[in-house]
Protein backbone atom coordinates (compact mmCIF):
# COMPACT_ATOMS: atom_id res chain seq x y z
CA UNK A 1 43.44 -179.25 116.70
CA UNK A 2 45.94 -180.68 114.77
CA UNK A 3 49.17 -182.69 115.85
CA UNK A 4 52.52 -180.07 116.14
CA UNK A 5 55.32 -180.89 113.66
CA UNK A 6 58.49 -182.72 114.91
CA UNK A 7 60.78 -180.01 116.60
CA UNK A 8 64.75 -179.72 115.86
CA UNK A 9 66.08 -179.03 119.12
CA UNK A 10 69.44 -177.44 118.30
CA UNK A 11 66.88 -174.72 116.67
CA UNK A 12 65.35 -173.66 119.75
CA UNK A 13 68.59 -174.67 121.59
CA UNK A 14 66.64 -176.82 124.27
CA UNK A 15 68.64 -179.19 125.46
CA UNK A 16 69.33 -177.22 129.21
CA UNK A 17 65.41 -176.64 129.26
CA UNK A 18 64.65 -180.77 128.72
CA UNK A 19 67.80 -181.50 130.93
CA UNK A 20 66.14 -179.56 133.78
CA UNK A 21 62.55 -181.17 133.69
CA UNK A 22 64.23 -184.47 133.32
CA UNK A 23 62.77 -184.63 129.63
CA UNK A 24 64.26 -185.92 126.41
CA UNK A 25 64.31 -185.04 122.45
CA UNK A 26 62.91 -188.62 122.25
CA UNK A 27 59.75 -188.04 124.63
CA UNK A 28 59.72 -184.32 122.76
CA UNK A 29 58.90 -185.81 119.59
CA UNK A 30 56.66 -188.63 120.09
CA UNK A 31 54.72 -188.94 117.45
CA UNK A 32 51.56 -190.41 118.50
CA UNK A 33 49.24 -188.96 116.57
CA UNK A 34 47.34 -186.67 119.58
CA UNK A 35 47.34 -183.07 119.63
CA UNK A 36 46.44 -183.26 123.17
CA UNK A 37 49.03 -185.38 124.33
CA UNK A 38 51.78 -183.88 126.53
CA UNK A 39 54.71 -183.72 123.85
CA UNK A 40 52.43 -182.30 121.66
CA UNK A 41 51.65 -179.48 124.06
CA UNK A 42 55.07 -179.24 124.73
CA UNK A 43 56.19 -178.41 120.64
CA UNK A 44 53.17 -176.13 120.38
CA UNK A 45 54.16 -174.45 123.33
CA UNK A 46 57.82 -174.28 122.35
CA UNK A 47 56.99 -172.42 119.04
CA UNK A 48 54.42 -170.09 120.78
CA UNK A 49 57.33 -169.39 123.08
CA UNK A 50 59.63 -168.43 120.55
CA UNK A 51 56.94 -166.19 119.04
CA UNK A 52 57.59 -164.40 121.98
CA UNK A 53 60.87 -164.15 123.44
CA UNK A 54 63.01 -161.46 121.91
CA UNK A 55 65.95 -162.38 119.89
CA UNK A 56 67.97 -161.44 122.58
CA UNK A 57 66.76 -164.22 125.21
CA UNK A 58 65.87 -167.13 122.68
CA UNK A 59 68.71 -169.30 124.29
CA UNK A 60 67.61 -168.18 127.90
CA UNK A 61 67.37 -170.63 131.06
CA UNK A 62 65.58 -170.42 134.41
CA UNK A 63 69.31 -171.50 136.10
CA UNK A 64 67.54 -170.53 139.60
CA UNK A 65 66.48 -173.40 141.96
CA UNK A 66 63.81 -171.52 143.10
CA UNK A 67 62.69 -169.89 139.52
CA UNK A 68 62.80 -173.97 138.54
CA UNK A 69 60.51 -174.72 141.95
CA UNK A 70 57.94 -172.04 140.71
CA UNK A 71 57.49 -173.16 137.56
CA UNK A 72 57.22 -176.89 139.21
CA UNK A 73 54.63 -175.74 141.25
CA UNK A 74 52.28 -174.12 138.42
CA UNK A 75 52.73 -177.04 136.61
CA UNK A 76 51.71 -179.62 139.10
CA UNK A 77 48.58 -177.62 140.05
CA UNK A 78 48.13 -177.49 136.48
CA UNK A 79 48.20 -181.20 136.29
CA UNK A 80 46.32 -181.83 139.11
CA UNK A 81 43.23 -179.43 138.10
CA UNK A 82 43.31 -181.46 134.76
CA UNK A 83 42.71 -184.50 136.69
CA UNK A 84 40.04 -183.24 138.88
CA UNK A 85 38.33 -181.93 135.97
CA UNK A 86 39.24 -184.74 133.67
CA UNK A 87 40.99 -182.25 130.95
CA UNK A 88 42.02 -183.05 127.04
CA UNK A 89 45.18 -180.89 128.34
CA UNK A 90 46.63 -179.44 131.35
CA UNK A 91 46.72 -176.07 131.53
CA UNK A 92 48.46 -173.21 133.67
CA UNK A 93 45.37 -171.27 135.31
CA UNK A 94 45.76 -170.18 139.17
CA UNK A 95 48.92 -170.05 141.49
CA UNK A 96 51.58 -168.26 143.17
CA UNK A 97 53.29 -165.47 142.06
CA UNK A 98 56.97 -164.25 141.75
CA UNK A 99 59.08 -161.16 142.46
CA UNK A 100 62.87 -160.65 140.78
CA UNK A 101 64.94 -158.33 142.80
CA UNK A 102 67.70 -157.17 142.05
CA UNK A 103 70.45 -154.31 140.25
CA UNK A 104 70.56 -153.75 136.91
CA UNK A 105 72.12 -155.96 134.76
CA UNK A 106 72.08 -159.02 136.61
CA UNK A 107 70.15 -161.51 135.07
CA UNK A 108 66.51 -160.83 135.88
CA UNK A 109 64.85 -160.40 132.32
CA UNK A 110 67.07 -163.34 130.90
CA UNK A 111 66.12 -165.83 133.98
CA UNK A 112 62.03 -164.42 133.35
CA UNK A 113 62.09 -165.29 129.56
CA UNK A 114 63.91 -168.73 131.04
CA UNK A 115 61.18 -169.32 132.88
CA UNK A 116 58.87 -168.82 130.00
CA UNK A 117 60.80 -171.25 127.71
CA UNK A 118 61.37 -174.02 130.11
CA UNK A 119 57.75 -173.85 130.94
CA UNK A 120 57.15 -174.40 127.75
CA UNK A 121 58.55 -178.20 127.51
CA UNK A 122 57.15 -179.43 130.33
CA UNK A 123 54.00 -180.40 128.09
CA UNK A 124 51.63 -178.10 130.16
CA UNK A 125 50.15 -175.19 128.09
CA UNK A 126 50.65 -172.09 129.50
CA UNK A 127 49.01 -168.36 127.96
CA UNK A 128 51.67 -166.75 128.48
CA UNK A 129 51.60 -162.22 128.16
CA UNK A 130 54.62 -160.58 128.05
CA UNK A 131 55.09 -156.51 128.66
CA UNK A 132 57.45 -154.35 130.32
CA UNK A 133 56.22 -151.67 132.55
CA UNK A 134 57.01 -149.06 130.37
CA UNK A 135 55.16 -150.10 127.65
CA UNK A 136 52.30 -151.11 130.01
CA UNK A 137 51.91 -147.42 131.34
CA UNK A 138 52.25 -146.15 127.95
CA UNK A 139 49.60 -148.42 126.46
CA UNK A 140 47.46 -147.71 128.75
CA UNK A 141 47.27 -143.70 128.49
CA UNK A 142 44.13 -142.49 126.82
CA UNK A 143 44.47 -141.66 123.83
CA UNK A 144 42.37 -141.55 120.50
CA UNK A 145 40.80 -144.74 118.89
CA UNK A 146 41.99 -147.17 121.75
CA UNK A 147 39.96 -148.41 124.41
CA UNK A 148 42.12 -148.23 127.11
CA UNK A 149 39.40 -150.25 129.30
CA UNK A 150 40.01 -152.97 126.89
CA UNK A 151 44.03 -153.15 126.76
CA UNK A 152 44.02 -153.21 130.97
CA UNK A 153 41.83 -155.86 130.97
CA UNK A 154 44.10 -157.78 128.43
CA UNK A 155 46.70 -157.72 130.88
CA UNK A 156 44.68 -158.07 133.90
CA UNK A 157 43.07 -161.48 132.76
CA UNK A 158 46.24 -162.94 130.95
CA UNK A 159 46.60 -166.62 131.92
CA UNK A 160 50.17 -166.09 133.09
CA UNK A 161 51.58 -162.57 132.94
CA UNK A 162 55.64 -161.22 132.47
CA UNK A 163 56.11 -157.39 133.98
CA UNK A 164 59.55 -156.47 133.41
CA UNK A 165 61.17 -153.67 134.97
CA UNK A 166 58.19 -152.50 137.56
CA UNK A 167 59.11 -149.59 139.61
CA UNK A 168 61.59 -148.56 137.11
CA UNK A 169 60.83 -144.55 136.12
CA UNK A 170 61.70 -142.89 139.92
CA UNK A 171 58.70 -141.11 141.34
CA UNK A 172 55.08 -142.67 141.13
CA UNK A 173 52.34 -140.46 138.70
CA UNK A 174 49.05 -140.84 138.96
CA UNK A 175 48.58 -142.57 136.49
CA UNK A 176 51.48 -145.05 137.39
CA UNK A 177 50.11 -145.51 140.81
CA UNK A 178 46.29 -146.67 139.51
CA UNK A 179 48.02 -148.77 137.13
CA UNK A 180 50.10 -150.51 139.46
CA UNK A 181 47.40 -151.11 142.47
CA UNK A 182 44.79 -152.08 139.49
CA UNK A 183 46.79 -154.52 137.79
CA UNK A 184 48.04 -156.03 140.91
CA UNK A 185 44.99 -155.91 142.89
CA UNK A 186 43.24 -158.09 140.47
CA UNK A 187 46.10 -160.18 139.76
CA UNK A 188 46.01 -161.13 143.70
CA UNK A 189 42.46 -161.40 143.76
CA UNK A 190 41.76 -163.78 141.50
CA UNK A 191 45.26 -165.57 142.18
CA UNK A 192 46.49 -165.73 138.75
CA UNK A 193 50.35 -165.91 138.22
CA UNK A 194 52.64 -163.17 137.83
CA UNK A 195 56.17 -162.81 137.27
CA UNK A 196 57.64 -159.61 138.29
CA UNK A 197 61.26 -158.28 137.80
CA UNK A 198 62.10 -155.18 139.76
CA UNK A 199 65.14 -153.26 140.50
CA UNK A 200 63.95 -151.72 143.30
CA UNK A 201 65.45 -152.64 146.66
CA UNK A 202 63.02 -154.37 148.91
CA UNK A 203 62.32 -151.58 151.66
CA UNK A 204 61.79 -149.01 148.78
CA UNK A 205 58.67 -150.80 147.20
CA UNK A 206 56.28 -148.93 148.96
CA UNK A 207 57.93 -146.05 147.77
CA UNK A 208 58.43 -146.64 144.11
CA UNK A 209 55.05 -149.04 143.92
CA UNK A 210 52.69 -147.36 146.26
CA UNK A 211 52.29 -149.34 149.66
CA UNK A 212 49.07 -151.16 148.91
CA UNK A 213 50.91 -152.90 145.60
CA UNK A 214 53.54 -153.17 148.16
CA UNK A 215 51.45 -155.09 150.98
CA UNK A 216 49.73 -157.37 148.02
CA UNK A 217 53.23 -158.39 146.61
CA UNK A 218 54.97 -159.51 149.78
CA UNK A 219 51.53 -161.66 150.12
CA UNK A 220 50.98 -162.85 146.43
CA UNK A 221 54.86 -163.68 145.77
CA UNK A 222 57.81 -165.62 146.42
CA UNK A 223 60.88 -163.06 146.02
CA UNK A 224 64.34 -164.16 144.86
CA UNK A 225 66.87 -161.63 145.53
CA UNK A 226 69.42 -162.27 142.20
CA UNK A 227 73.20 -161.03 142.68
CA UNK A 228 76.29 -160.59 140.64
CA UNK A 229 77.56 -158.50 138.34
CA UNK A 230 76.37 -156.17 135.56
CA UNK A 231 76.17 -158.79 132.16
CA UNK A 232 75.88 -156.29 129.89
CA UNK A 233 78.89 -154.50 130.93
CA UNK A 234 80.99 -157.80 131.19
CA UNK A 235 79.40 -158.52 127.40
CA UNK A 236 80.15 -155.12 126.42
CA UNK A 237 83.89 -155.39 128.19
């Protein structure tokens, strides 16, 4: 593995994400010649990141105390597991979970792909997968040429996995439904973390998820109910 370049900062417009994990541009690039060392994580992790977040959300921030605490958590588990286990790198494996409520419009995707970037300078690596429901259903029909066995697992084993917009769609299918309890099911199994952004109103997730999805997210998540108003209309205004 080879040593990450030096990283311009105004590029990936981090100075919020460094300012939050108490981190500088000076500690960012140390140069000290290991690709295992913690800055070095950190600017391989900030491209990967980037790789990822839509255009839309490449300035986003976790600007959520509690977001901020989860992805504290992860990371000092992470650290601590590298010591145990004396690790070249620390890396995000198990944890908690956590659950985005809230309308439409109000932050929820933006604060997720937050969480994903500021993760992403703390110098912990972090496999991140990234999908919103939609697409997850639809990728996982059967259909011609595609393993479908293969794509769910994908998803089911991801290191650290992003579901946007579950629930979204109104009434559960079949196929929805085995998707959902699946996914989840092994997700809380094997405790491996998930962050979930949902419109749906907390006494309507049996409903909309089934109730066994239900019963396993109240146990496997922290929820953060996020107010306020509609962004995109105040953008579009």
């Amino acid at each position: 593995m080879e040593p990450t370049p030096l990283i311009n900062p105004e590029q990936y417009d981090l100075a919020p994400l460094l300012a939050a994990q108490n981190r500088t541009i000076e500690w960012l690039n140390t140069d000290d010649g290991d690709p295992f060392s913690p800055p070095n994580v950190a600017r391989r992790s900030i491209l990967q990141a980037a790789n990822i977040v839509p255009l839309r959300y490449r300035a986003a921030t976790a600007d959520h105390p509690e977001i901020r605490q989860w992805i504290n958590t992860l990371t000092a588990e992470a650290r601590a597991t590298q010591k145990k286990r004396n690790s070249p790198v620390a890396s995000v494996g198990h944890g908690p979970s956590l659950l985005l409520l809230g309308p439409v419009g109000v932050g929820k995707t933006y604060r997720s792909y937050g969480a994903l970037r500021e993760m992403a300078v703390t110098g912990v690596a972090a496999r991140w997968t990234v999908v919103t429901a939609a697409d997850l259903y639809a990728q996982l029909q059967p259909r011609y040429g595609v393993d479908s066995e293969t794509e769910f697992q994908r998803y089911a084993k991801a290191s650290v996995l992003l579901i946007d917009d579950l629930g979204a769609g109104g009434k559960l299918s079949e196929h929805t439904e085995t998707v959902n309890f699946r996914l989840i099911n092994y997700r809380y199994d094997h405790q491996l973390p998930t962050l979930i952004t949902s419109n749906v109103l907390p006494k309507e997730l049996g409903a909309r998820m089934g109730d066994r999805v239900a019963s396993r997210l109240v146990e496997m998540c922290d929820r953060i109910n996020i107010t306020g108003p509609d962004r995109r209309r105040g953008v579009a205004a």
